[in-house]
C-alpha atoms as a PDB file:
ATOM      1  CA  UNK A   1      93.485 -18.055  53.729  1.00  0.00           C
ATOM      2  CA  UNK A   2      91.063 -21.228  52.794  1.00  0.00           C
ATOM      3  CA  UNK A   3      88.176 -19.218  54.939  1.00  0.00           C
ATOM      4  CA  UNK A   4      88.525 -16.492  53.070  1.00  0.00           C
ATOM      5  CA  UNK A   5      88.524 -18.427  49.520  1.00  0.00           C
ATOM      6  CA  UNK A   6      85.397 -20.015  50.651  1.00  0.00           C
ATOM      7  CA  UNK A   7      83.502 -17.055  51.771  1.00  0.00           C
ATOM      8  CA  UNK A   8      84.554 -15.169  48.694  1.00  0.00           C
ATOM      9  CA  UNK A   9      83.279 -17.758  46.592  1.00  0.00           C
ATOM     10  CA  UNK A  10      79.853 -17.883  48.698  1.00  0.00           C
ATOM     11  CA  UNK A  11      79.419 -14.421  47.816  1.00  0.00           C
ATOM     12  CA  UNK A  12      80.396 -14.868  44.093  1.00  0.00           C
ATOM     13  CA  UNK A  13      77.385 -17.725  44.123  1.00  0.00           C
ATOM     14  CA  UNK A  14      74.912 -15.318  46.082  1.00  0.00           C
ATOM     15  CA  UNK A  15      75.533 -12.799  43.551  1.00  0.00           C
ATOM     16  CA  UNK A  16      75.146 -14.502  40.712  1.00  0.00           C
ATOM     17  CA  UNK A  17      71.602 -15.968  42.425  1.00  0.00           C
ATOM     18  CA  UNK A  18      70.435 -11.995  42.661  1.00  0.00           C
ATOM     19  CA  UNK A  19      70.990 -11.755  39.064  1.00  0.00           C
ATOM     20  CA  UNK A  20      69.302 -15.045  37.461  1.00  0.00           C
ATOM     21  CA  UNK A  21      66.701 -13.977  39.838  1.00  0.00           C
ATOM     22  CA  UNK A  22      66.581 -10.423  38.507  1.00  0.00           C
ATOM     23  CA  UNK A  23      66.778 -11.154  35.155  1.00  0.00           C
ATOM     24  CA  UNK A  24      64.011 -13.990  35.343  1.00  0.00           C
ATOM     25  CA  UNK A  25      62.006 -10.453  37.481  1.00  0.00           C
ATOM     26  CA  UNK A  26      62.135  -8.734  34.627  1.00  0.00           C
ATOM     27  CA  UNK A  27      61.418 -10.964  31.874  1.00  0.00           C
ATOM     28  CA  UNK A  28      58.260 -11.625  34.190  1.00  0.00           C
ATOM     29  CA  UNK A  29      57.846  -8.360  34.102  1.00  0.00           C
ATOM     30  CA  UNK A  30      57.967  -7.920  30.316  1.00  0.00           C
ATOM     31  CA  UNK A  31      55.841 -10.653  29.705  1.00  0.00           C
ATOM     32  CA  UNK A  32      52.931  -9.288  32.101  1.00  0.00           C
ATOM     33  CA  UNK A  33      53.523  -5.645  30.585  1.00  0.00           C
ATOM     34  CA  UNK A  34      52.674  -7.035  26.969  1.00  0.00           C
ATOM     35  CA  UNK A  35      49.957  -8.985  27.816  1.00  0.00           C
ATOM     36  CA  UNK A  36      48.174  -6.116  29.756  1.00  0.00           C
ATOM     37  CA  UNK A  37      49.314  -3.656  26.851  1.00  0.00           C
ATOM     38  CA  UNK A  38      47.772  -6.031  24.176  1.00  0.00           C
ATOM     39  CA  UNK A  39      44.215  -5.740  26.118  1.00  0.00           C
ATOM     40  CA  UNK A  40      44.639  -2.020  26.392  1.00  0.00           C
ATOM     41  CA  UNK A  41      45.000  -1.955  22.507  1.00  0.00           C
ATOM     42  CA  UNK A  42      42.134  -4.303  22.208  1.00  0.00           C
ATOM     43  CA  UNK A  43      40.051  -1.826  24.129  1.00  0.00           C
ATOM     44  CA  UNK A  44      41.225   1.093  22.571  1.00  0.00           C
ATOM     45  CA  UNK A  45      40.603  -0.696  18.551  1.00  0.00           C
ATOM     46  CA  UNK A  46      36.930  -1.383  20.128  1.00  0.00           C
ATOM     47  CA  UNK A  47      36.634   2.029  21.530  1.00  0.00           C
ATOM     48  CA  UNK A  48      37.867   3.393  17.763  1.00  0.00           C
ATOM     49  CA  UNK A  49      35.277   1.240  16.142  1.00  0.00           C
ATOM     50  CA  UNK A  50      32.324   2.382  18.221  1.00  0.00           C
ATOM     51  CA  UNK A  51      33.323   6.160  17.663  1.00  0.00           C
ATOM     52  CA  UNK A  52      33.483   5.176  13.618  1.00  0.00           C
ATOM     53  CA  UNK A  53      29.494   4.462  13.798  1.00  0.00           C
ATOM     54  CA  UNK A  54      29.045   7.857  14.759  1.00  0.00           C
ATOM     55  CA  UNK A  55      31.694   9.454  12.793  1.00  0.00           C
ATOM     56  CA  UNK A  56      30.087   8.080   9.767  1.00  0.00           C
ATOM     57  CA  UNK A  57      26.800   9.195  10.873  1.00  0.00           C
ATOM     58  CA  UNK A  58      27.690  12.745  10.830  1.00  0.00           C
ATOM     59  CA  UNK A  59      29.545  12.401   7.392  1.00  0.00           C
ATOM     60  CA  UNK A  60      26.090  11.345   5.847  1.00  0.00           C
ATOM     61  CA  UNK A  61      24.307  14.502   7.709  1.00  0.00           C
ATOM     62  CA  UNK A  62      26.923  16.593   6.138  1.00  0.00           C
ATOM     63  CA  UNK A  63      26.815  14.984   2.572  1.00  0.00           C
ATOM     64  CA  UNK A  64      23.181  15.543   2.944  1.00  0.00           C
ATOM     65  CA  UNK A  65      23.528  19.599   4.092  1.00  0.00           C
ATOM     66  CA  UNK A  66      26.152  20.391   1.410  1.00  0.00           C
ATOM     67  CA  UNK A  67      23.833  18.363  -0.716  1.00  0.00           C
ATOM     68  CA  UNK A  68      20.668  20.575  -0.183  1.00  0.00           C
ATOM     69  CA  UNK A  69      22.520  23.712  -0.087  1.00  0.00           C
ATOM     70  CA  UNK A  70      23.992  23.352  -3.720  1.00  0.00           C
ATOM     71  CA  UNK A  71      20.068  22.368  -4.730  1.00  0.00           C
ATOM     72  CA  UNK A  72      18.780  25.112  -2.963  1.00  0.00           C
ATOM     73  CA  UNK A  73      20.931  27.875  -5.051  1.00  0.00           C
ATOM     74  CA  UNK A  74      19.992  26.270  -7.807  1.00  0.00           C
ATOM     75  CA  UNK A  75      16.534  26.099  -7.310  1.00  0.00           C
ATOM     76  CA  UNK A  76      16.651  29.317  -6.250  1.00  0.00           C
ATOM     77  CA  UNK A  77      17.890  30.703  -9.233  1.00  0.00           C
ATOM     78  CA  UNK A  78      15.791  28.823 -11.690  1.00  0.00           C
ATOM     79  CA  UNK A  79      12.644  29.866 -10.053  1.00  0.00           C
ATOM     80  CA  UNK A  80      13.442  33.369 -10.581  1.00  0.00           C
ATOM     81  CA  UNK A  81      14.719  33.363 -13.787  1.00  0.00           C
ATOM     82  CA  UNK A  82      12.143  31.156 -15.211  1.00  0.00           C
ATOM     83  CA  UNK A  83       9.337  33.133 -13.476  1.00  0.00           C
ATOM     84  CA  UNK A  84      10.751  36.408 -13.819  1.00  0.00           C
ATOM     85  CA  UNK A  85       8.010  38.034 -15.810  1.00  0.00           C
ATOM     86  CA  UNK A  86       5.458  36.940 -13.452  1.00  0.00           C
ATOM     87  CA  UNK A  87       6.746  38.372 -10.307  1.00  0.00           C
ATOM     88  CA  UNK A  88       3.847  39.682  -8.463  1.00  0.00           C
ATOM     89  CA  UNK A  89       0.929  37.643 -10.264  1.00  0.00           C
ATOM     90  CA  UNK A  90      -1.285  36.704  -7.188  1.00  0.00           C
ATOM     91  CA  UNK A  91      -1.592  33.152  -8.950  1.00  0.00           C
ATOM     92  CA  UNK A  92       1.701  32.669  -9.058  1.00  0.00           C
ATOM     93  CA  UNK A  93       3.098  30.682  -5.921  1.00  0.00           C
ATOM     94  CA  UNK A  94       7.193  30.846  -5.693  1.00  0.00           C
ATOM     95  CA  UNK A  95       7.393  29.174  -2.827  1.00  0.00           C
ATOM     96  CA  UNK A  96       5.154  26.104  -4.119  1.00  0.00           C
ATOM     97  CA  UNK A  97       7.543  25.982  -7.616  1.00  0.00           C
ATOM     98  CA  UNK A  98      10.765  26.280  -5.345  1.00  0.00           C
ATOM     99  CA  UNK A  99      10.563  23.314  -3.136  1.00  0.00           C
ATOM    100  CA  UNK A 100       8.891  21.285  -5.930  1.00  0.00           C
ATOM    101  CA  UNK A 101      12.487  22.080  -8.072  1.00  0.00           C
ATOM    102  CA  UNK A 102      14.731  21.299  -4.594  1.00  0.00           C
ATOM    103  CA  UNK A 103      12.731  18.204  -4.531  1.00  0.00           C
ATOM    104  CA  UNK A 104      13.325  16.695  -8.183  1.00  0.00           C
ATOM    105  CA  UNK A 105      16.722  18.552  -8.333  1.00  0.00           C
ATOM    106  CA  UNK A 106      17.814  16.894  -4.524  1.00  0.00           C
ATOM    107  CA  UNK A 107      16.755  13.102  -6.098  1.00  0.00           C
ATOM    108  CA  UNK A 108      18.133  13.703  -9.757  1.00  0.00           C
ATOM    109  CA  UNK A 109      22.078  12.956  -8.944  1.00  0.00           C
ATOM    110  CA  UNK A 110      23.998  13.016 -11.644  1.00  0.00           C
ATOM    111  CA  UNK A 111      26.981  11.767 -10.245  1.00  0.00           C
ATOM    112  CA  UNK A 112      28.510   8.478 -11.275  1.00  0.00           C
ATOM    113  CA  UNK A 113      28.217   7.005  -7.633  1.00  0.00           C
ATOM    114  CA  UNK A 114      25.085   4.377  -7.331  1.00  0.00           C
ATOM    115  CA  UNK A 115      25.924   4.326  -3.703  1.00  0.00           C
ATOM    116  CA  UNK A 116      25.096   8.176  -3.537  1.00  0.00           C
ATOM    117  CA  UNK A 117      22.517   8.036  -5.740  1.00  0.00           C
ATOM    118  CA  UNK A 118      20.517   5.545  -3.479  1.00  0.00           C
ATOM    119  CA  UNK A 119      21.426   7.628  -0.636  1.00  0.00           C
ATOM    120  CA  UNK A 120      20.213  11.007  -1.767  1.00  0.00           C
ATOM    121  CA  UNK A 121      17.145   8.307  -3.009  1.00  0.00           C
ATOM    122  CA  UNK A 122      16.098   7.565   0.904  1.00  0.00           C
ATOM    123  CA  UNK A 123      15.120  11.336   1.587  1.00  0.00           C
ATOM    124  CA  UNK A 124      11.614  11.141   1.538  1.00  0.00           C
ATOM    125  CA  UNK A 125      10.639  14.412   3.638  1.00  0.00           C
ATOM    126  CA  UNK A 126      11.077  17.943   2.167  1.00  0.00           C
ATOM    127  CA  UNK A 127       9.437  21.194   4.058  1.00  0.00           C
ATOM    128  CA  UNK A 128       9.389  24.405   3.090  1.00  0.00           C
ATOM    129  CA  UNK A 129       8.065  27.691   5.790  1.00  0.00           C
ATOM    130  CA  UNK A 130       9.173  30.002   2.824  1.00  0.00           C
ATOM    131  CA  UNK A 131      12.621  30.916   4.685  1.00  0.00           C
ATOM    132  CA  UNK A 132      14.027  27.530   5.206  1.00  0.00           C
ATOM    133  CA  UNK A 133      13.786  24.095   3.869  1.00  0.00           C
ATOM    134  CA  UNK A 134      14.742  21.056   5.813  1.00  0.00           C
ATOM    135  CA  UNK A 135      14.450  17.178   4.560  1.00  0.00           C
ATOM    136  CA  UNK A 136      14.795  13.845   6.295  1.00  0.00           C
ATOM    137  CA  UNK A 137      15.459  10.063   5.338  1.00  0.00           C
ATOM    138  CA  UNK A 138      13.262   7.187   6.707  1.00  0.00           C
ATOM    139  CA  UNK A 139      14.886   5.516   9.655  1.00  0.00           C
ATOM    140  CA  UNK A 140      18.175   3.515   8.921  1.00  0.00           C
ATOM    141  CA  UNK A 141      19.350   0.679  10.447  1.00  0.00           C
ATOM    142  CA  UNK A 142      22.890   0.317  11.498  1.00  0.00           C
ATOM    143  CA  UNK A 143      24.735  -2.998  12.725  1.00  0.00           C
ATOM    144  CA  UNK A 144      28.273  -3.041  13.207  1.00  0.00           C
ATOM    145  CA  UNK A 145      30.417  -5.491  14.743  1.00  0.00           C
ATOM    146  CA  UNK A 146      32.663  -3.215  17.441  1.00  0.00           C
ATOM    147  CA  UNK A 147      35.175  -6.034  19.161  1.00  0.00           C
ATOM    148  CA  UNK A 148      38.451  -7.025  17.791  1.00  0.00           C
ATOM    149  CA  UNK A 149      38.397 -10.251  19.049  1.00  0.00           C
ATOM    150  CA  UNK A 150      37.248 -12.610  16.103  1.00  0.00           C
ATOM    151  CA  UNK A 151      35.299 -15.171  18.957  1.00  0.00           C
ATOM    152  CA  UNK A 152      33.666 -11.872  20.553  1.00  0.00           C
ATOM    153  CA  UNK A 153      30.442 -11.023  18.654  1.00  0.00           C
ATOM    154  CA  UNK A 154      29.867  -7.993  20.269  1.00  0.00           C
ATOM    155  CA  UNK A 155      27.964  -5.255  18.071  1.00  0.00           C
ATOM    156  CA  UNK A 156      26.110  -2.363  17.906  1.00  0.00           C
ATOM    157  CA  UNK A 157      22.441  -1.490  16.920  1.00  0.00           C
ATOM    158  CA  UNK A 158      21.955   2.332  15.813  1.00  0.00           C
ATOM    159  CA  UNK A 159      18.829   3.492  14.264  1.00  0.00           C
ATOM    160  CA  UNK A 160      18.219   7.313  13.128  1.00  0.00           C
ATOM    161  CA  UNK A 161      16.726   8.816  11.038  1.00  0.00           C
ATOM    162  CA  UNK A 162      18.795  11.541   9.064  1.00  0.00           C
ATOM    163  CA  UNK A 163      17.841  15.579   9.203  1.00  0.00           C
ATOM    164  CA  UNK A 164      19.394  18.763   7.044  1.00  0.00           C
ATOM    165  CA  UNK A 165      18.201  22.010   6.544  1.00  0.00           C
ATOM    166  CA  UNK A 166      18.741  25.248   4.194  1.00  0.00           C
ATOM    167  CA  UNK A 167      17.810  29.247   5.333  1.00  0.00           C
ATOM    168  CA  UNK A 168      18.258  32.000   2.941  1.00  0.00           C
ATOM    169  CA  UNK A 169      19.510  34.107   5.750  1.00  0.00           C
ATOM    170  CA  UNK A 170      22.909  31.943   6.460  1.00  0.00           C
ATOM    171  CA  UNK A 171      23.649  32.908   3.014  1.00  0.00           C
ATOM    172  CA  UNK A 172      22.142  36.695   2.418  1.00  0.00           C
ATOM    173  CA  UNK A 173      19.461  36.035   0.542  1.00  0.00           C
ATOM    174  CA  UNK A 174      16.167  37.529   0.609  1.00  0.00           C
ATOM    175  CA  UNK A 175      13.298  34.730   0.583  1.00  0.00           C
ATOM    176  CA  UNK A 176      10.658  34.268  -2.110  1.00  0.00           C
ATOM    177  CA  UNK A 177       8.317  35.719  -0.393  1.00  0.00           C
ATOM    178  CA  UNK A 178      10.597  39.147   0.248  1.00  0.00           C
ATOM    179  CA  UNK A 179      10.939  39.503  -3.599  1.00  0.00           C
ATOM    180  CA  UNK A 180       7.480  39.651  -4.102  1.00  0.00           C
ATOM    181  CA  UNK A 181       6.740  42.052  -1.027  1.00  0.00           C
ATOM    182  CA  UNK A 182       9.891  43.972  -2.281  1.00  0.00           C
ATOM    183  CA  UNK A 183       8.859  44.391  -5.651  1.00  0.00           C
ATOM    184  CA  UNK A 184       5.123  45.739  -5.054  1.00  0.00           C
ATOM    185  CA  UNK A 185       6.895  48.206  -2.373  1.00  0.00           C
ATOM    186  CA  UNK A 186       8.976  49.442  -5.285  1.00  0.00           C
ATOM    187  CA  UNK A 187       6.092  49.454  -7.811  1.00  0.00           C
ATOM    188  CA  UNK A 188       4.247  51.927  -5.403  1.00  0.00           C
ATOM    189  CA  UNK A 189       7.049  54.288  -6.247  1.00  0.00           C
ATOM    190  CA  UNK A 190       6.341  56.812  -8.802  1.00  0.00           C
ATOM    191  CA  UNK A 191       8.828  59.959 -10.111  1.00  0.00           C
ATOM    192  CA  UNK A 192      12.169  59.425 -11.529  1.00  0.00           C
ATOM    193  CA  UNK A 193      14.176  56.197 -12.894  1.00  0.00           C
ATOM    194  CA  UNK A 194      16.756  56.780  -9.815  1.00  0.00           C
ATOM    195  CA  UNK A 195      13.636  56.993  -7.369  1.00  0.00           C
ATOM    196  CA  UNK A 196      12.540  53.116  -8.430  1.00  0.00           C
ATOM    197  CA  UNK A 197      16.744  51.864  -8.228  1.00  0.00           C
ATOM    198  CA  UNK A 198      17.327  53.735  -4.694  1.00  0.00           C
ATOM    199  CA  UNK A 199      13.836  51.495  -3.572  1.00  0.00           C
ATOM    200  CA  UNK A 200      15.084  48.402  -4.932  1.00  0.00           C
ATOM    201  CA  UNK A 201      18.525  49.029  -3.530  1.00  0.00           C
ATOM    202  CA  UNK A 202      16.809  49.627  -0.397  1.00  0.00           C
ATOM    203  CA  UNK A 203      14.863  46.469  -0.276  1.00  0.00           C
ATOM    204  CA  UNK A 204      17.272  44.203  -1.814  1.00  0.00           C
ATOM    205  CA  UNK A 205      20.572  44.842  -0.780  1.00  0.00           C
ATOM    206  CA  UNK A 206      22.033  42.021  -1.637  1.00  0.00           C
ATOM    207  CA  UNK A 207      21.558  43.209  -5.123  1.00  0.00           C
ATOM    208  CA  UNK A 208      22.220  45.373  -7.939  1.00  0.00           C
ATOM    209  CA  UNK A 209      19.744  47.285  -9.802  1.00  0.00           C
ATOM    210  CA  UNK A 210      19.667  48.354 -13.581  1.00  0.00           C
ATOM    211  CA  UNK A 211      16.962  49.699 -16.397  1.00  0.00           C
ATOM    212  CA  UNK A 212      17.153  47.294 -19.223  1.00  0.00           C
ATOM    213  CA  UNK A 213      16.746  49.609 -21.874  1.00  0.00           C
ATOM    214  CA  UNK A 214      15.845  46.998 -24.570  1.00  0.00           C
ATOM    215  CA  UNK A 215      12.587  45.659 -22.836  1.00  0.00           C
ATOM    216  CA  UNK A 216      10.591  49.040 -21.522  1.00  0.00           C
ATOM    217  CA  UNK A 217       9.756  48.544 -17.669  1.00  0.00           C
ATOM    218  CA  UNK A 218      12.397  45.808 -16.813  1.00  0.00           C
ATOM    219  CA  UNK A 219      14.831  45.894 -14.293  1.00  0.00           C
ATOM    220  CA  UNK A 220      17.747  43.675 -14.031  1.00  0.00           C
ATOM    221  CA  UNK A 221      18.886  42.650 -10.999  1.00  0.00           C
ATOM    222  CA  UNK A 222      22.423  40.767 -10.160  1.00  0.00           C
ATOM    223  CA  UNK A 223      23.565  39.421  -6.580  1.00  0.00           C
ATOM    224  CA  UNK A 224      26.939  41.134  -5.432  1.00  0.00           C
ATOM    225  CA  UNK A 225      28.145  38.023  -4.486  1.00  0.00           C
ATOM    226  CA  UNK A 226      28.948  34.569  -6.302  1.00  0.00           C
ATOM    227  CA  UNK A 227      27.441  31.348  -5.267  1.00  0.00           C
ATOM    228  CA  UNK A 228      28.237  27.780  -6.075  1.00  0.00           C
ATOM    229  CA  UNK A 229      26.051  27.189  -8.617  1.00  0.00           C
ATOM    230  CA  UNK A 230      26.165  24.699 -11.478  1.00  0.00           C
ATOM    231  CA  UNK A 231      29.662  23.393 -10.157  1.00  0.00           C
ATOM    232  CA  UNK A 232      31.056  27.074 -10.049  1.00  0.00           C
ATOM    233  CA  UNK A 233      31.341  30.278  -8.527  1.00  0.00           C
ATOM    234  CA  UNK A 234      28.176  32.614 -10.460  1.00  0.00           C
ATOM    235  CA  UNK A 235      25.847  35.153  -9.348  1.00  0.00           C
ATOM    236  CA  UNK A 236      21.977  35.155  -9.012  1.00  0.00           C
ATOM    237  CA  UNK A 237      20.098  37.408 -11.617  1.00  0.00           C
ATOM    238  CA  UNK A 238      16.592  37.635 -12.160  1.00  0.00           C
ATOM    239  CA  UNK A 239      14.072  40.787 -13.552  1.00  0.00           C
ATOM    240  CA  UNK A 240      11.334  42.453 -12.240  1.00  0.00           C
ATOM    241  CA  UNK A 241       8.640  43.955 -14.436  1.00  0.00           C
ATOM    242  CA  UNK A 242       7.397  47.747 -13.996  1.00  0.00           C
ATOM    243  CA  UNK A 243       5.002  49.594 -15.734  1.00  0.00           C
ATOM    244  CA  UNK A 244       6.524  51.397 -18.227  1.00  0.00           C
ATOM    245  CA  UNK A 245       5.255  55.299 -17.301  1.00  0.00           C
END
């Protein structure tokens, strides 16, 4: 009977041993498993702050795109309406007076931002080919500080220069130079009012053609679609001159 006290208290004492033991396993455990997990976070906060660089990169290339795109129309638009009696003067150079209007337009921000308006300040390159524009910045310098850990200094250097660029075809325009060449096409046309309108609806499709019978030898011409122009939805018109007979 006192054996079998004693061996049934040996193996209450070697069972209470495998749990202090497996408890003090798994607190180890714990303790390892947060420590490892707070470098893993570490990593992945640096990781985050190194794809922010470039994230914010591509947000100022697409301020800068949306940015030239709403010039553009504008432009666009002005330089037909204001020249619109003109059309087909050989001294007159559309193409010359449109990128000279994206130009002042693209630096004359009107927005309340001074952090834009020294942004949209940097572009310093503007070309026009007659079908698309593009502009650049100057180089920027970038220096951010990527670690997490205050006593790690560990940063990155980026330097870029910034690019953006406008074609009248992603929108379904015709270029400068294709209302010009459209217009003496038409003016070639002799016979009957609807022979002119079924030319210009021909070469500018994008458009709709009518007499204006106030002004003898005008037409008046009116996109089909709206553009974002002026902070809202409007459509392009402009007039071409005819003679009269």
């Amino acid at each position: 009977m006192f054996s079998s006290l004693k061996l049934n208290k040996r193996g209450d004492i070697s069972v209470a041993v495998m749990v202090i033991l497996t408890i003090v396993l798994f607190v180890y455990m714990l303790g390892a498993m947060n420590s490892d997990l707070a470098k893993v976070s570490g990593n992945f906060n640096d990781v985050l702050k190194l794809e922010q660089v470039y994230s914010n990169h591509q947000l100022a290339e697409t301020t800068l795109y949306f940015r030239l795109v709403e010039v553009s129309l504008n432009s666009y638009k002005e330089v037909l309406e204001d020249n619109s009696m003109k059309i087909g003067d050989p001294n007159l150079d559309l193409n010359a007076l449109f990128k000279a209007k994206v130009e002042t337009n693209f630096k004359n921000y009107k927005g309340k931002s001074n952090e834009m308006k020294e942004f949209f300040g940097k572009v310093n390159s503007f070309e026009f080919d007659g079908v698309a524009i593009k502009i650049s910045t100057s180089i920027l310098q970038i220096e951010e500080n990527i670690s997490s850990n205050k006593e790690d200094s560990s940063k990155v250097y980026y330097s870029s220069s910034l690019n953006s660029s406008f074609n009248f075809n992603r929108v379904g325009l015709p270029s400068l130079d294709d209302v010009v060449i459209g217009r003496e096409k038409c003016s070639e046309m002799t016979g009957s009012e609807e022979t002119l309108l079924g030319c210009l609806n021909e070469e500018f499709p994008q458009f709709s053609a009518s007499f204006n019978r106030i002004v003898p030898g005008q037409v008046h011409l009116v996109s089909l679609d709206s553009y974002y122009l002026n902070k809202k939805m409007d459509f392009i018109a402009f007039n071409l001159m005819f003679n009269p007979s």
